[in-house]
N, C-alpha and C. Protein backbone atom coordinates (compact mmCIF):
# COMPACT_ATOMS: atom_id res chain seq x y z
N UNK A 1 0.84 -1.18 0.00
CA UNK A 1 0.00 0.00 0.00
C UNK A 1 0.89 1.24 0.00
N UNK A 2 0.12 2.12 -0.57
CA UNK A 2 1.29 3.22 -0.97
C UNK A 2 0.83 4.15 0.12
N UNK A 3 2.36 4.60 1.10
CA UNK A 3 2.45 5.18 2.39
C UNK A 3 1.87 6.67 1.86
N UNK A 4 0.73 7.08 2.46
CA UNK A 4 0.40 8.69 2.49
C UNK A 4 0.95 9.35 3.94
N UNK A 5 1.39 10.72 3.50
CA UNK A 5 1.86 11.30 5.14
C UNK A 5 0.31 11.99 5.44
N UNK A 6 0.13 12.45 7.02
CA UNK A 6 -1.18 12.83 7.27
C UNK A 6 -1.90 13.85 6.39
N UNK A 7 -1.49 14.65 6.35
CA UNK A 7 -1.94 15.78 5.83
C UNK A 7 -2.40 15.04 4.17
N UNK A 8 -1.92 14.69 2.91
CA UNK A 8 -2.74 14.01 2.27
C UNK A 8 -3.54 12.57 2.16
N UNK A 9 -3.10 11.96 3.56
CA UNK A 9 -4.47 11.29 4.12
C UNK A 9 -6.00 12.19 4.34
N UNK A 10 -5.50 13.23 5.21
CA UNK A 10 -6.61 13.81 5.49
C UNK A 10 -7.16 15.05 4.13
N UNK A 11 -6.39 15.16 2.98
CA UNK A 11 -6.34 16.07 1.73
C UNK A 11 -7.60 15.01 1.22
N UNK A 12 -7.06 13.82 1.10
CA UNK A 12 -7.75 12.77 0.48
C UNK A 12 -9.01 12.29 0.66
N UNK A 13 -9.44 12.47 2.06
CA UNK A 13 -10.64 11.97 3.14
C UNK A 13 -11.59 13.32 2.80
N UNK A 14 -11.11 14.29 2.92
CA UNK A 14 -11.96 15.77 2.50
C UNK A 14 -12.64 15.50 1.29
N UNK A 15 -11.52 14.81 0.38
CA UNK A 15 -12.01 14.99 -1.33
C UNK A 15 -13.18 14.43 -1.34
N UNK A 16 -12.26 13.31 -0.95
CA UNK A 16 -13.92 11.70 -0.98
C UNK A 16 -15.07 12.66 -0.12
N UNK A 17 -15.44 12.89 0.98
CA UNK A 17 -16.68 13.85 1.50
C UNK A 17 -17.30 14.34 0.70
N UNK A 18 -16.43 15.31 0.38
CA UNK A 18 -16.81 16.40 -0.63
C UNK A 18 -17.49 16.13 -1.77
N UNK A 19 -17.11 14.65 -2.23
CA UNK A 19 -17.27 13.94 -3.45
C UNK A 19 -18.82 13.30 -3.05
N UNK A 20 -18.92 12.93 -2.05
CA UNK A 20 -19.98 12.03 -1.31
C UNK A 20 -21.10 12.92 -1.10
N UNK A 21 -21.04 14.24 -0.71
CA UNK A 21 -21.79 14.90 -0.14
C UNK A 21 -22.87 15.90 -1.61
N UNK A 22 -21.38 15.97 -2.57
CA UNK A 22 -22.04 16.63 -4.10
C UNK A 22 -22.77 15.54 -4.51
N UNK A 23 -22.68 14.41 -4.47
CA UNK A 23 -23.54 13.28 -5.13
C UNK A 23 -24.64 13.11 -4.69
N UNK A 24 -24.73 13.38 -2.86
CA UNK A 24 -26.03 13.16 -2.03
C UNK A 24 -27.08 14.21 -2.89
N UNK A 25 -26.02 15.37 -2.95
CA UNK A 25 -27.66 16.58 -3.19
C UNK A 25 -28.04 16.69 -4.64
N UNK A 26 -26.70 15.83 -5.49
CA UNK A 26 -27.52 15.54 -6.79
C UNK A 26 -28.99 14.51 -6.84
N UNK A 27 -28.59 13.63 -6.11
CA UNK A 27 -29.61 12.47 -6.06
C UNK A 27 -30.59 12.99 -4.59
N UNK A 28 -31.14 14.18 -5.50
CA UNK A 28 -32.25 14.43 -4.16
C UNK A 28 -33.29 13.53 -4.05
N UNK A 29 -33.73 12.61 -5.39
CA UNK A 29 -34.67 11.45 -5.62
C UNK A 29 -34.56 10.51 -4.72
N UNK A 30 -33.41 10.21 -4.03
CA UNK A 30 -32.71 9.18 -2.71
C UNK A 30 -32.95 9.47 -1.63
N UNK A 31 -33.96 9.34 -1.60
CA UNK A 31 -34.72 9.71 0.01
C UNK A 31 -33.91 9.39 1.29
N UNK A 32 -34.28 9.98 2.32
CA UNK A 32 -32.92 9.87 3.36
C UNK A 32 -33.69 8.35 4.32
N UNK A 33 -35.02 8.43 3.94
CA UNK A 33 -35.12 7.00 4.74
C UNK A 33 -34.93 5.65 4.20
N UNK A 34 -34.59 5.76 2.57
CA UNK A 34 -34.09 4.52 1.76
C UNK A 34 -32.56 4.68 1.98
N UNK A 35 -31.74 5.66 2.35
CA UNK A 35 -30.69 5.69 2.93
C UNK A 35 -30.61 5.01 4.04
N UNK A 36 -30.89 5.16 5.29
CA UNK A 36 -31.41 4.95 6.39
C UNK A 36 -31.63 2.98 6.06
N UNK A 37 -32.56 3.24 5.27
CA UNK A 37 -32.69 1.55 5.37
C UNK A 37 -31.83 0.66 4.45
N UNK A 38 -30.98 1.10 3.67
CA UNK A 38 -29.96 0.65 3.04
C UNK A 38 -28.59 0.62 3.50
N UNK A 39 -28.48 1.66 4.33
CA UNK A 39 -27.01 1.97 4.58
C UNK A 39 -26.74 2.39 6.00
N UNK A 40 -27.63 2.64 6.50
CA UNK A 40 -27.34 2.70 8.12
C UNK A 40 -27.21 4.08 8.43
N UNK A 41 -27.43 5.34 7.65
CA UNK A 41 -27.19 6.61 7.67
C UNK A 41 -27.60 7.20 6.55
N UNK A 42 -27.87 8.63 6.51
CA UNK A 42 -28.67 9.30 5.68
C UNK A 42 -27.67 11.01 6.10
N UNK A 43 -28.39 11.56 5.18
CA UNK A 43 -27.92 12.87 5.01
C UNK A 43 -27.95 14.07 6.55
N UNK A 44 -28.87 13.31 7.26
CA UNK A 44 -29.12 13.80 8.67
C UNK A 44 -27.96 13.56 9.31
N UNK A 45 -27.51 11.97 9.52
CA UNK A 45 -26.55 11.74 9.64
C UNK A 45 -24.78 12.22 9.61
N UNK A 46 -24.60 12.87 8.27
CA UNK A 46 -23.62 13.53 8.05
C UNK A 46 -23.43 14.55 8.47
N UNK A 47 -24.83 15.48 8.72
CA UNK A 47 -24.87 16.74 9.40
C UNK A 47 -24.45 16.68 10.85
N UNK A 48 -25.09 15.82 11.49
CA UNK A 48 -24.83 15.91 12.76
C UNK A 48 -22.83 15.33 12.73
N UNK A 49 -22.67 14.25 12.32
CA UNK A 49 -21.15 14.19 12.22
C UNK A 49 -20.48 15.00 12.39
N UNK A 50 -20.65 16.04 11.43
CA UNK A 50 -20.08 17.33 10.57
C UNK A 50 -19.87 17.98 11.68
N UNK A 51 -20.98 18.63 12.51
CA UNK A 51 -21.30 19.33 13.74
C UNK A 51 -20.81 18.69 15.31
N UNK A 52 -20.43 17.35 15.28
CA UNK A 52 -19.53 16.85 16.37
C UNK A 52 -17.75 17.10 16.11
N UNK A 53 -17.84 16.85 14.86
CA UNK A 53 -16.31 17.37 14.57
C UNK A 53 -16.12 18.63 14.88
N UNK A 54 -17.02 19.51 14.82
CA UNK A 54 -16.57 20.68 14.68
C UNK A 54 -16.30 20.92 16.20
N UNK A 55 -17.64 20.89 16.70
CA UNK A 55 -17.33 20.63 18.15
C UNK A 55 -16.59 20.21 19.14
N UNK A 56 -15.72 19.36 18.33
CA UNK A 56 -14.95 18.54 19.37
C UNK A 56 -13.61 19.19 18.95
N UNK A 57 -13.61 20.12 18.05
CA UNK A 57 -11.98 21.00 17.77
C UNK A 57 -13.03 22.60 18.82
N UNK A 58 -13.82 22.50 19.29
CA UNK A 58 -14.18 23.71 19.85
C UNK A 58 -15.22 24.96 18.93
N UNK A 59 -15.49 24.12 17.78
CA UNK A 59 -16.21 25.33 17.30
C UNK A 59 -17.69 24.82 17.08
N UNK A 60 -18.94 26.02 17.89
CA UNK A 60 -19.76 25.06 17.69
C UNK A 60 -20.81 25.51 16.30
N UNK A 61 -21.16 24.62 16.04
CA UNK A 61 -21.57 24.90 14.91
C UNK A 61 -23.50 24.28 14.88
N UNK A 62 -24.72 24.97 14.60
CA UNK A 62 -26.00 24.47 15.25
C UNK A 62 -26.71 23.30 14.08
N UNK A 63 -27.25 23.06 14.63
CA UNK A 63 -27.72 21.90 13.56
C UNK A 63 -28.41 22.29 12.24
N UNK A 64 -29.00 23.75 12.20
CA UNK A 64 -29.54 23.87 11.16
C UNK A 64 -28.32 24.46 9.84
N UNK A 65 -27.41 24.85 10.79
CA UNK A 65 -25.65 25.20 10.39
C UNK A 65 -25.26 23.91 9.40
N UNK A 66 -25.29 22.67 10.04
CA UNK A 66 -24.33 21.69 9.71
C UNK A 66 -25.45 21.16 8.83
N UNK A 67 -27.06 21.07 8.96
CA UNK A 67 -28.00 20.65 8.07
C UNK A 67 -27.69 21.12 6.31
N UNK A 68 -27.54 22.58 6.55
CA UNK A 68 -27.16 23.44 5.37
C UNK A 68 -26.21 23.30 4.84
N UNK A 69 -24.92 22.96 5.20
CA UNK A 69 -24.13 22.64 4.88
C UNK A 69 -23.46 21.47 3.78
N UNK A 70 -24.43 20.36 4.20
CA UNK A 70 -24.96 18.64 3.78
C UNK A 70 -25.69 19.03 2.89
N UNK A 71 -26.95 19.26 3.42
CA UNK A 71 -28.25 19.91 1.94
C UNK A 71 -27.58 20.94 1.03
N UNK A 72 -26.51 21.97 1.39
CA UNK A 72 -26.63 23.02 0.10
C UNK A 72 -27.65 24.01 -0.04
N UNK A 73 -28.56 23.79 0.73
CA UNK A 73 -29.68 24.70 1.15
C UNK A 73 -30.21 24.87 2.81
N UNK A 74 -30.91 25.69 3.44
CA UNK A 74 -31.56 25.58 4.79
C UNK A 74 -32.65 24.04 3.78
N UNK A 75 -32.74 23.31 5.32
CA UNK A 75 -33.25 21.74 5.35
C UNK A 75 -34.72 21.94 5.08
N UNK A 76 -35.34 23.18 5.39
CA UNK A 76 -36.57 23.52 5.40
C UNK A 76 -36.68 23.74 4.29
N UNK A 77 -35.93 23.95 3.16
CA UNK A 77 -36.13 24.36 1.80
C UNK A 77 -36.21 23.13 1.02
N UNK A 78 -35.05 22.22 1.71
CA UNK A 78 -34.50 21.03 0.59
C UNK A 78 -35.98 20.06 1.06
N UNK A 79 -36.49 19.84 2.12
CA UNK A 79 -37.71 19.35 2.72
C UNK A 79 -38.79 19.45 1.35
N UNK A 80 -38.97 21.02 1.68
CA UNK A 80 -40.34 20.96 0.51
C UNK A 80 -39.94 20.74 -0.80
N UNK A 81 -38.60 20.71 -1.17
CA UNK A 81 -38.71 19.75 -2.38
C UNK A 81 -38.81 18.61 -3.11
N UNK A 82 -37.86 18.21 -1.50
CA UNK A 82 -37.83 17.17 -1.89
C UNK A 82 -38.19 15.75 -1.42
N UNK A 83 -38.40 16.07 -0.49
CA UNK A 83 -38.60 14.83 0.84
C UNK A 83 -40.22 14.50 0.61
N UNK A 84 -40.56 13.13 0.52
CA UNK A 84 -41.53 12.62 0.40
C UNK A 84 -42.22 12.07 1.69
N UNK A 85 -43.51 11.93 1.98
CA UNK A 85 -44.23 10.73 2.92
C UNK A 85 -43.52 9.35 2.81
N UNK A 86 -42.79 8.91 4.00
CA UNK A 86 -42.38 7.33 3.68
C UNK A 86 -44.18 6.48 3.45
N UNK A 87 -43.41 6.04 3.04
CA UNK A 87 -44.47 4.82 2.61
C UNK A 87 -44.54 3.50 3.71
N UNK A 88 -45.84 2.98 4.24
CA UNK A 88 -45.64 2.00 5.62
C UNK A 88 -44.73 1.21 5.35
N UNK A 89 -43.95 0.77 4.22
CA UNK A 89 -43.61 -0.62 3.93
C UNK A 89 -42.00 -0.18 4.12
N UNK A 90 -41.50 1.04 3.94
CA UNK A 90 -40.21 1.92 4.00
C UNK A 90 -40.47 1.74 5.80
N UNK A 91 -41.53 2.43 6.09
CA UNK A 91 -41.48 2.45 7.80
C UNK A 91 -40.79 1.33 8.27
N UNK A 92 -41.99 0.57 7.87
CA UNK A 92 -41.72 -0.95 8.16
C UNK A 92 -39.94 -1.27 8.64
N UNK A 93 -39.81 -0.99 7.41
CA UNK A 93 -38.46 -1.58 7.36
C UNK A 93 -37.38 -0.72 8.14
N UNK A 94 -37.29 0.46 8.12
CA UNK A 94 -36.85 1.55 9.76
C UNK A 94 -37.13 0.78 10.68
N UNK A 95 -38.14 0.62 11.45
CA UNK A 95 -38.36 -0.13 12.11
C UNK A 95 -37.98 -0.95 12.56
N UNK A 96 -37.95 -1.99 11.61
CA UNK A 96 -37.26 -3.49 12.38
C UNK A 96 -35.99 -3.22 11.56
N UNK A 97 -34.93 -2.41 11.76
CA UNK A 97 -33.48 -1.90 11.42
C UNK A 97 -32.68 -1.01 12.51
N UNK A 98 -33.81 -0.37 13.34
CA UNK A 98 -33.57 0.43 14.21
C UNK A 98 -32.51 -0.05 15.25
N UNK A 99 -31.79 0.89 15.39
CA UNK A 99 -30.64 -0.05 16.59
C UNK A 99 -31.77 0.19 17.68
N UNK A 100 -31.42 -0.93 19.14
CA UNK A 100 -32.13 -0.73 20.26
C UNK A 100 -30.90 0.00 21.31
N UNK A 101 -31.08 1.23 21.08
CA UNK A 101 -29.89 2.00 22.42
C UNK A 101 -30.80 2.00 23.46
């Protein structure tokens, strides 16, 4: 494996995000609860991440901050465009996926 020093480890880890995060808000059709039930995390998810990192270097940053950030828009905007009624059978499946904390 080819040795990276930190700094383009972490050059590299940004890109991929960055890369991850432009793809999320292309595919606004990818609902965050077929996320959720496919992958264990959704775009909510990243926000709050986003907003513990920041936090944990000391800067705080609020959720509708780190929401906007992920969406590309305030969440209340990207919502009415795009976010649909799950469907019971999507519930369903949240549901029995849910971790028990």
């Amino acid at each position: 494996m080819t040795k990276l020093t930190n700094e383009q480890q972490t050059a590299f880890e940004a890109a991929a995000f960055r890369r991850l995060v432009d793809h999320l808000r292309e595919r606004s059709d990818v609902q965050n609860i077929d996320l959720m039930n496919l992958a264990g995390f959704c775009r909510n998810c990243l926000s709050n991440w986003y907003r513990e990192a920041a936090e944990a270097e000391g800067i705080p940053i609020s959720k509708e901050e780190s929401r906007e950030i992920i969406y590309g828009e305030p969440y209340a905007d990207w919502q009415a465009k795009h976010q649909h009624e799950a469907s019971e059978a999507q519930k369903a499946v949240f549901e029995a996926n849910k971790p028990s904390h």
